[in-house]
N, C-alpha and C. Protein backbone atom coordinates (compact mmCIF):
# COMPACT_ATOMS: atom_id res chain seq x y z
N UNK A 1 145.91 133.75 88.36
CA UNK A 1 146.67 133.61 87.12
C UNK A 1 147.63 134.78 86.98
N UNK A 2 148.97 134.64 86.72
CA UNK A 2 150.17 135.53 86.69
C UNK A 2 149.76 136.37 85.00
N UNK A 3 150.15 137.44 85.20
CA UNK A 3 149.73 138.04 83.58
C UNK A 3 151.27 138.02 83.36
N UNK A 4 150.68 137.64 82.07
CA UNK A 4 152.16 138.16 81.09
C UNK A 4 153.51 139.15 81.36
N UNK A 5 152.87 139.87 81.81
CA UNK A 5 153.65 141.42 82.33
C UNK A 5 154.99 140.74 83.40
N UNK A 6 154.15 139.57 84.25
CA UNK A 6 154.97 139.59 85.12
C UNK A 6 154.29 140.47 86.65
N UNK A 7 153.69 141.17 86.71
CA UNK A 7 153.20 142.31 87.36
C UNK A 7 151.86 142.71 87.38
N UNK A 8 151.20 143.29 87.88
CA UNK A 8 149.65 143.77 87.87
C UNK A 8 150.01 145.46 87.73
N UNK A 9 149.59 145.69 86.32
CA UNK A 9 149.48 147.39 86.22
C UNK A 9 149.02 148.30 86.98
N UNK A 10 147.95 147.79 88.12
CA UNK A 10 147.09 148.63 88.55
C UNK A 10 147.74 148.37 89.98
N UNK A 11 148.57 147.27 90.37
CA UNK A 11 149.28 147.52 91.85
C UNK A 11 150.31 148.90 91.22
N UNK A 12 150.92 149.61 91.00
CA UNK A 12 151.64 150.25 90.95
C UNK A 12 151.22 151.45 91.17
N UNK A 13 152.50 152.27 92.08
CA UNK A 13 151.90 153.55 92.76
C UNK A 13 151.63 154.62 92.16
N UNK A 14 150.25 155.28 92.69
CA UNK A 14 149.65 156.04 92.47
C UNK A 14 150.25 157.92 92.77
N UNK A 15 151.50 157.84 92.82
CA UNK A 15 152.28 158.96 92.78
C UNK A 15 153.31 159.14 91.97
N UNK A 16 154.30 160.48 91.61
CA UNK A 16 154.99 160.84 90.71
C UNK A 16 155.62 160.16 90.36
N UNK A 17 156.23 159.82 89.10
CA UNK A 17 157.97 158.80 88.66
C UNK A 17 158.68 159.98 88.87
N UNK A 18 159.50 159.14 89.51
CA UNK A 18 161.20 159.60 89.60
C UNK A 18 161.46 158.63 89.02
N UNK A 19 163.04 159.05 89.17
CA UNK A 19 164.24 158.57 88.40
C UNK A 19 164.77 157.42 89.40
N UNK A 20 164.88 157.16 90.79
CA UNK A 20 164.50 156.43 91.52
C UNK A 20 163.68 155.61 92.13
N UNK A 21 162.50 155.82 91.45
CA UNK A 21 161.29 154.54 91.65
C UNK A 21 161.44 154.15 90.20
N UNK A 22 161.72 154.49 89.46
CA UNK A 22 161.95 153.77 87.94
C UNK A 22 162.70 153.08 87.67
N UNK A 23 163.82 153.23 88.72
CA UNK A 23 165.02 151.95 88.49
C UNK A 23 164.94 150.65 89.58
N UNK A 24 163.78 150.91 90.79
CA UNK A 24 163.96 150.21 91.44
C UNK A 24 162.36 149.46 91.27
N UNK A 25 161.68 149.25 90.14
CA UNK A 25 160.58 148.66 89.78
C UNK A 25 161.87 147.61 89.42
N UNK A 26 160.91 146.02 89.99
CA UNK A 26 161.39 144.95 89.63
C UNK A 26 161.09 144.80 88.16
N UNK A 27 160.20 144.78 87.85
CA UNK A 27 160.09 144.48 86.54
C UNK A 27 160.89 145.33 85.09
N UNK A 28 161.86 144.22 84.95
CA UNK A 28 163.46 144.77 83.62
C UNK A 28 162.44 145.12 82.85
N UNK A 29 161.19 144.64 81.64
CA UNK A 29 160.42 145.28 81.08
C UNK A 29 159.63 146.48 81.07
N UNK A 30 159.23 147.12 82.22
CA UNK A 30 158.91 148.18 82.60
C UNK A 30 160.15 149.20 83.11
N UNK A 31 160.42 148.69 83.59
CA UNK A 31 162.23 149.79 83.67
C UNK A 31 163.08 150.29 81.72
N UNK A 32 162.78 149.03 81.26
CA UNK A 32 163.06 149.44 79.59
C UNK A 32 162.32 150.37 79.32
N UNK A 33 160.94 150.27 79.38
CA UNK A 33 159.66 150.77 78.70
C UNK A 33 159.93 152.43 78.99
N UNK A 34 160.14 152.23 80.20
CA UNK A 34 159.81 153.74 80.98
C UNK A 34 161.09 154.15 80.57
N UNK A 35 162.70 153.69 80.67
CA UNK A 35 163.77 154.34 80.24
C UNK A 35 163.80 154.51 78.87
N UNK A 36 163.10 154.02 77.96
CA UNK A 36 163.22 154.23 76.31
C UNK A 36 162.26 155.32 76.22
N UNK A 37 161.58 155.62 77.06
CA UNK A 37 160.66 156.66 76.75
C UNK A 37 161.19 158.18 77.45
N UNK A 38 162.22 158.14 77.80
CA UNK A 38 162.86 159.58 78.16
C UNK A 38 163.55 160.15 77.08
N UNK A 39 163.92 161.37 77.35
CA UNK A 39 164.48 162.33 76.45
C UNK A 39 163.39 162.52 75.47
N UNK A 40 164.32 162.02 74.03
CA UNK A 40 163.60 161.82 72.57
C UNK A 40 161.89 160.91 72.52
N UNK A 41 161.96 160.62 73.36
CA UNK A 41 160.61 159.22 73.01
C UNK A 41 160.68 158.16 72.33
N UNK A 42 159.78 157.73 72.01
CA UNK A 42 159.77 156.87 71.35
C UNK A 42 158.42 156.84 70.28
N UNK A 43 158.83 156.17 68.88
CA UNK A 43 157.54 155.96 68.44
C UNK A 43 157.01 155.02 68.42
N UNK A 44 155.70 154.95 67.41
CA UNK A 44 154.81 153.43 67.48
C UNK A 44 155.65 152.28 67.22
N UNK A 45 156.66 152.56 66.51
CA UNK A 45 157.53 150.92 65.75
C UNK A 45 158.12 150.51 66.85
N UNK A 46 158.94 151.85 67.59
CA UNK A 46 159.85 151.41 68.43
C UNK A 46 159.24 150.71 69.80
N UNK A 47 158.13 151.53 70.08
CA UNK A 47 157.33 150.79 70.82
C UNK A 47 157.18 149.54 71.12
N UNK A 48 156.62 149.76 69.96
CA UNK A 48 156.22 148.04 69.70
C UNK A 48 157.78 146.83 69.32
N UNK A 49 158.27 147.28 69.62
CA UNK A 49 159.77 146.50 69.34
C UNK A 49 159.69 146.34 70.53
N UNK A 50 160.04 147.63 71.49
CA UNK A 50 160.07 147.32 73.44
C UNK A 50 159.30 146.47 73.38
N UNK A 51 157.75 146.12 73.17
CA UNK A 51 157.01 145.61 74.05
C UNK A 51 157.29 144.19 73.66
N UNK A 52 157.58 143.81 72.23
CA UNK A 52 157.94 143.01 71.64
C UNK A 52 158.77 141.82 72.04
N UNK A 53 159.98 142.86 72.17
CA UNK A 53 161.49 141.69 73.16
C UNK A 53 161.11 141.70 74.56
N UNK A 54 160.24 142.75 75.37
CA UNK A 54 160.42 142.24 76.87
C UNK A 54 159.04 141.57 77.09
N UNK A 55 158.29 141.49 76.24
CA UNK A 55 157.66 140.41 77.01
C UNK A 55 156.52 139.91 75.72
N UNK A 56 157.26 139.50 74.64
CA UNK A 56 156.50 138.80 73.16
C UNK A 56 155.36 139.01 73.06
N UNK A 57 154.69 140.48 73.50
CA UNK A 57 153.20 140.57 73.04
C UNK A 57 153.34 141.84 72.11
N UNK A 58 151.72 141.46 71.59
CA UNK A 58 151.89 143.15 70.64
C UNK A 58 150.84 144.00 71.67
N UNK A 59 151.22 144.95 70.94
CA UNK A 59 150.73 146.44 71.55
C UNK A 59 148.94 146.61 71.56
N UNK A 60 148.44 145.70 70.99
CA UNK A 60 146.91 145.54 71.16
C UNK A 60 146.52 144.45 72.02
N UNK A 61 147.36 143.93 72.32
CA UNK A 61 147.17 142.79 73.67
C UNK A 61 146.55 143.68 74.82
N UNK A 62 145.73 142.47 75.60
CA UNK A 62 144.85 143.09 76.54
C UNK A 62 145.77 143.55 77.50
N UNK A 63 146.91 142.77 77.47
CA UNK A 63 148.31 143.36 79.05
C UNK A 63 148.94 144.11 78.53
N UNK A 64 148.99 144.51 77.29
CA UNK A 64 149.62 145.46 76.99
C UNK A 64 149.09 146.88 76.96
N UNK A 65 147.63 146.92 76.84
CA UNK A 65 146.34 147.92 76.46
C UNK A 65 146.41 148.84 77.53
N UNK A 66 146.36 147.45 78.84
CA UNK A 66 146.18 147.44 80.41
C UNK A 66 147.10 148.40 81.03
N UNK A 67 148.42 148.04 80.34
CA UNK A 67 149.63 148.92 81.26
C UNK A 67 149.55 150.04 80.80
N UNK A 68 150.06 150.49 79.31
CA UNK A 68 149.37 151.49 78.70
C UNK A 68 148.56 152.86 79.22
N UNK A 69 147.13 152.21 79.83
CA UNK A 69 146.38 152.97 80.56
C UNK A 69 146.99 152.90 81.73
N UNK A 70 147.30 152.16 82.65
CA UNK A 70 147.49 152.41 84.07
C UNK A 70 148.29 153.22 84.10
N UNK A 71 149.73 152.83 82.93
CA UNK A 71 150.88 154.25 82.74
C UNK A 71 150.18 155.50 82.58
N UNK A 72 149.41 155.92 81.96
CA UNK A 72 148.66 156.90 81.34
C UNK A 72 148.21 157.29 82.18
N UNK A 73 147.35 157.03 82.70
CA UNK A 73 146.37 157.77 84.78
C UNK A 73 147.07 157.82 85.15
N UNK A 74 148.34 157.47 85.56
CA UNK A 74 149.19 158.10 86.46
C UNK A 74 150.43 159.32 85.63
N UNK A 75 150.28 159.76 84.39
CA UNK A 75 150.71 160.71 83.35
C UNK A 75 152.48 160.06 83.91
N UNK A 76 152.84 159.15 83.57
CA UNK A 76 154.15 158.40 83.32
C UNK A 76 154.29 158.48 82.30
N UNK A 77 153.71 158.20 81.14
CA UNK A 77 153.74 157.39 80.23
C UNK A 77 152.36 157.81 78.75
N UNK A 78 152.91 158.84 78.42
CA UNK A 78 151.90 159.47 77.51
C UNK A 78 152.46 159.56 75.82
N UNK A 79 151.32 159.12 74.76
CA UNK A 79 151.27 159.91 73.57
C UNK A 79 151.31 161.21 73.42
N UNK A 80 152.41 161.74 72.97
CA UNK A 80 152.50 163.13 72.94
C UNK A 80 151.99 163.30 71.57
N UNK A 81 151.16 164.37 71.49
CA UNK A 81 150.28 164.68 70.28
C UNK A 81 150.94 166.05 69.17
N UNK A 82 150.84 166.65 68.80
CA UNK A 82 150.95 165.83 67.45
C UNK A 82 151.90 164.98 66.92
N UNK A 83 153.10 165.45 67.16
CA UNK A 83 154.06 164.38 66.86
C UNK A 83 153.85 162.61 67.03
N UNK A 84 153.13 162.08 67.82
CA UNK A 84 152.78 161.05 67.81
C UNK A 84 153.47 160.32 68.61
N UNK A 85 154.60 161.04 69.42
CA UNK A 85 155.78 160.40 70.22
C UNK A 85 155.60 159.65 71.96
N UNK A 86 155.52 158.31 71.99
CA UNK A 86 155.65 158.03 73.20
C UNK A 86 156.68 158.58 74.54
N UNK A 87 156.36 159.25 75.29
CA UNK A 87 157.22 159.83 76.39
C UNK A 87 156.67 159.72 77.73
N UNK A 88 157.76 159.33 78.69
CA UNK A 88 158.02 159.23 79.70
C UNK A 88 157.99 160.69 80.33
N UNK A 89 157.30 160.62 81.20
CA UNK A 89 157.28 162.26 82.25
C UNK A 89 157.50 161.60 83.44
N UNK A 90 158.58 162.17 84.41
CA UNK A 90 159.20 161.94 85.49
C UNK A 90 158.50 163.31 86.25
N UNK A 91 157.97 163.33 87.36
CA UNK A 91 157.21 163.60 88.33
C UNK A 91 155.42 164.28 88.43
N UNK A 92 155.27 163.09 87.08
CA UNK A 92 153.75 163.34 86.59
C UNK A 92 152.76 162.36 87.65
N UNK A 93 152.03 162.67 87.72
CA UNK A 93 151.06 161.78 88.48
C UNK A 93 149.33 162.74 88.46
N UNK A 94 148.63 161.77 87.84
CA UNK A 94 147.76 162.24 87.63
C UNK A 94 145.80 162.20 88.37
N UNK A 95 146.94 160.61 89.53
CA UNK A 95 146.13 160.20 90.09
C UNK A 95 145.63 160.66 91.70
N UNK A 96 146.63 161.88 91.65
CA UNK A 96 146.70 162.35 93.10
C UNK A 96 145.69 163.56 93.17
């Protein structure tokens, strides 16, 4: 069964993001996700807007929960604390 995503969270590599493996992930929803989350971040609304238009789920969906974490173990893709701000880290990897 194809998930929602389009993609399987957990095929994706287990080493740093660049700025060049981020543009060349097939998946336009995950290339958004990860480019809205540079610089400034993003917050929960906006978030949930991304996850919203690229692929009509909410942010407590199990494929959404899923990527979330897989982003997260590999430190791509973190809640920055206190501020509360979703951000993208380019040559994080947490799984190595």
């Amino acid at each position: 069964m194809q998930s929602a995503l389009g993609f399987d969270p957990n095929d994706l590599p287990n080493a740093g993001l660049s700025m060049s493996r981020l543009v060349a992930f097939e998946s336009p929803g995950l290339r958004k996700l990860l480019k809205c989350g540079l610089r400034r971040g993003m917050t929960d609304a906006q978030l949930s807007t991304v996850v919203e238009q690229q692929w009509q789920l909410q942010l407590t969906s199990p494929e959404i929960v899923q990527l979330l974490s897989a982003l997260h173990d590999r430190g791509w893709f973190t809640r920055v604390s206190p501020e509360g701000i979703w951000k993208t880290h380019l040559g994080s990897s947490r799984s190595l």
